[in-house]
Protein backbone atom coordinates (compact mmCIF):
# COMPACT_ATOMS: atom_id res chain seq x y z
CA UNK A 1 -185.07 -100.22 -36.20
CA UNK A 2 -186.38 -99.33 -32.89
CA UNK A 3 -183.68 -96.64 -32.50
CA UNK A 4 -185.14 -94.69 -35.97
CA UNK A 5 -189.08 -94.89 -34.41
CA UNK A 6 -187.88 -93.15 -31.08
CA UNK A 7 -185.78 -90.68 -32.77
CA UNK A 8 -182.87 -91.47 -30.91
CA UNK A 9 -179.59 -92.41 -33.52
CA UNK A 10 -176.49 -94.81 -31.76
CA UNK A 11 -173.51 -92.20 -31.55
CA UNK A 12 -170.93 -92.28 -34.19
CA UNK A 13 -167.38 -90.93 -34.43
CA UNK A 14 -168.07 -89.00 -37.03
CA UNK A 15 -171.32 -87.14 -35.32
CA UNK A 16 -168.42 -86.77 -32.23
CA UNK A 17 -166.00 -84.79 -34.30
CA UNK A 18 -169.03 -82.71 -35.89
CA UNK A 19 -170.45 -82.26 -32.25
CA UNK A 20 -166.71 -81.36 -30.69
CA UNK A 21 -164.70 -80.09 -33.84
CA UNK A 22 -164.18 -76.67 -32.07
CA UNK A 23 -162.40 -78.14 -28.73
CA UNK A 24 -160.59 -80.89 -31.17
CA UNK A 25 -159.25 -77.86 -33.34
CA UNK A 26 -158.50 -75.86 -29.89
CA UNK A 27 -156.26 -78.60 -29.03
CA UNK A 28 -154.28 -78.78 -31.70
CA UNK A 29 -153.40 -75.50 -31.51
CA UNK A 30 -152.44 -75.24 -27.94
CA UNK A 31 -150.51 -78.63 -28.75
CA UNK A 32 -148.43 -76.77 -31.84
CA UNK A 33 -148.12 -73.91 -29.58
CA UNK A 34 -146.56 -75.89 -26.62
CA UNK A 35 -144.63 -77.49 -29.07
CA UNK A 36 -143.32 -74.64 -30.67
CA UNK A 37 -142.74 -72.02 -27.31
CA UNK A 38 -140.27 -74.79 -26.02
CA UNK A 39 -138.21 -74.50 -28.71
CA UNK A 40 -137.70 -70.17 -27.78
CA UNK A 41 -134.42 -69.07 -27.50
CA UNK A 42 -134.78 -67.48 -24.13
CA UNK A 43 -134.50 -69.98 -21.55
CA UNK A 44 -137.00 -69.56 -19.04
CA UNK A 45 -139.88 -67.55 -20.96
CA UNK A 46 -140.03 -70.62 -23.62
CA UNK A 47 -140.42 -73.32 -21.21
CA UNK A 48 -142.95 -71.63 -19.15
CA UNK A 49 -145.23 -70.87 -22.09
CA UNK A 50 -144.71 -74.83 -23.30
CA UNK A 51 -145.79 -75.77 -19.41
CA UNK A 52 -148.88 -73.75 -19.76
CA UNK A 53 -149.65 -74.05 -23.24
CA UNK A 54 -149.57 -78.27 -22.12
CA UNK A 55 -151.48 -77.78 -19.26
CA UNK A 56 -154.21 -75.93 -21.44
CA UNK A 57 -154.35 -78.66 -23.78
CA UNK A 58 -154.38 -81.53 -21.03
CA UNK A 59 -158.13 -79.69 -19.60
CA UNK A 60 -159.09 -79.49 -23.22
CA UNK A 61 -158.48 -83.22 -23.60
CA UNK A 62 -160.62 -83.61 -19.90
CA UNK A 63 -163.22 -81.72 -21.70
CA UNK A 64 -163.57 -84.02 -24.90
CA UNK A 65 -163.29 -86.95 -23.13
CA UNK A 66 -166.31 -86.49 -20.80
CA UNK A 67 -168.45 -85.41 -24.04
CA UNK A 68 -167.79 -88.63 -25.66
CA UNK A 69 -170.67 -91.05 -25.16
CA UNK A 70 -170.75 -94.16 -23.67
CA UNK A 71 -171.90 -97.21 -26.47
CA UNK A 72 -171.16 -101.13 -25.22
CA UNK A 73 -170.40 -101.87 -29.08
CA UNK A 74 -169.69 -100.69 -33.04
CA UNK A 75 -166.99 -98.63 -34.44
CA UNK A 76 -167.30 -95.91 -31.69
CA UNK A 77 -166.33 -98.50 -28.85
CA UNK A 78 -162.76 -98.77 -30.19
CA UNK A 79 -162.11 -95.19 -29.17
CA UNK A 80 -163.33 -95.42 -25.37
């Protein structure tokens, strides 16, 4: 009750994916793409792309996980 006088709602994961739906779509991509440039038939090109395209997506996960807030309990807590 206190939380709805100041304004201030506790953060859920649904508000998360509406806040961050752009980086979590961003990943997924860059995650397909890695997946699918390693399977290239030239042998260096592919796996180079799949290294980069990886590397891409690992920052992208850095990203969303220092936007997701900090809560001590509910639903959200289980994804920390």
């Amino acid at each position: 009750m206190g939380d709805e006088k100041s304004g201030v709602s506790k953060p859920t994961l649904t508000r998360f994916i509406e806040d961050n739906h752009k980086l979590i779509s961003t990943l997924a991509i860059l995650a397909a793409l890695s997946a699918f440039s390693n399977n290239l038939p030239e042998k260096g090109y592919g796996k180079i792309l799949s290294f980069l395209f990886f590397t891409l997506s690992l920052l992208v996960c850095v990203e969303i996980e220092l936007n997701f807030p900090y809560t001590t309990g509910g639903r959200l807590y289980w994804f920390q």
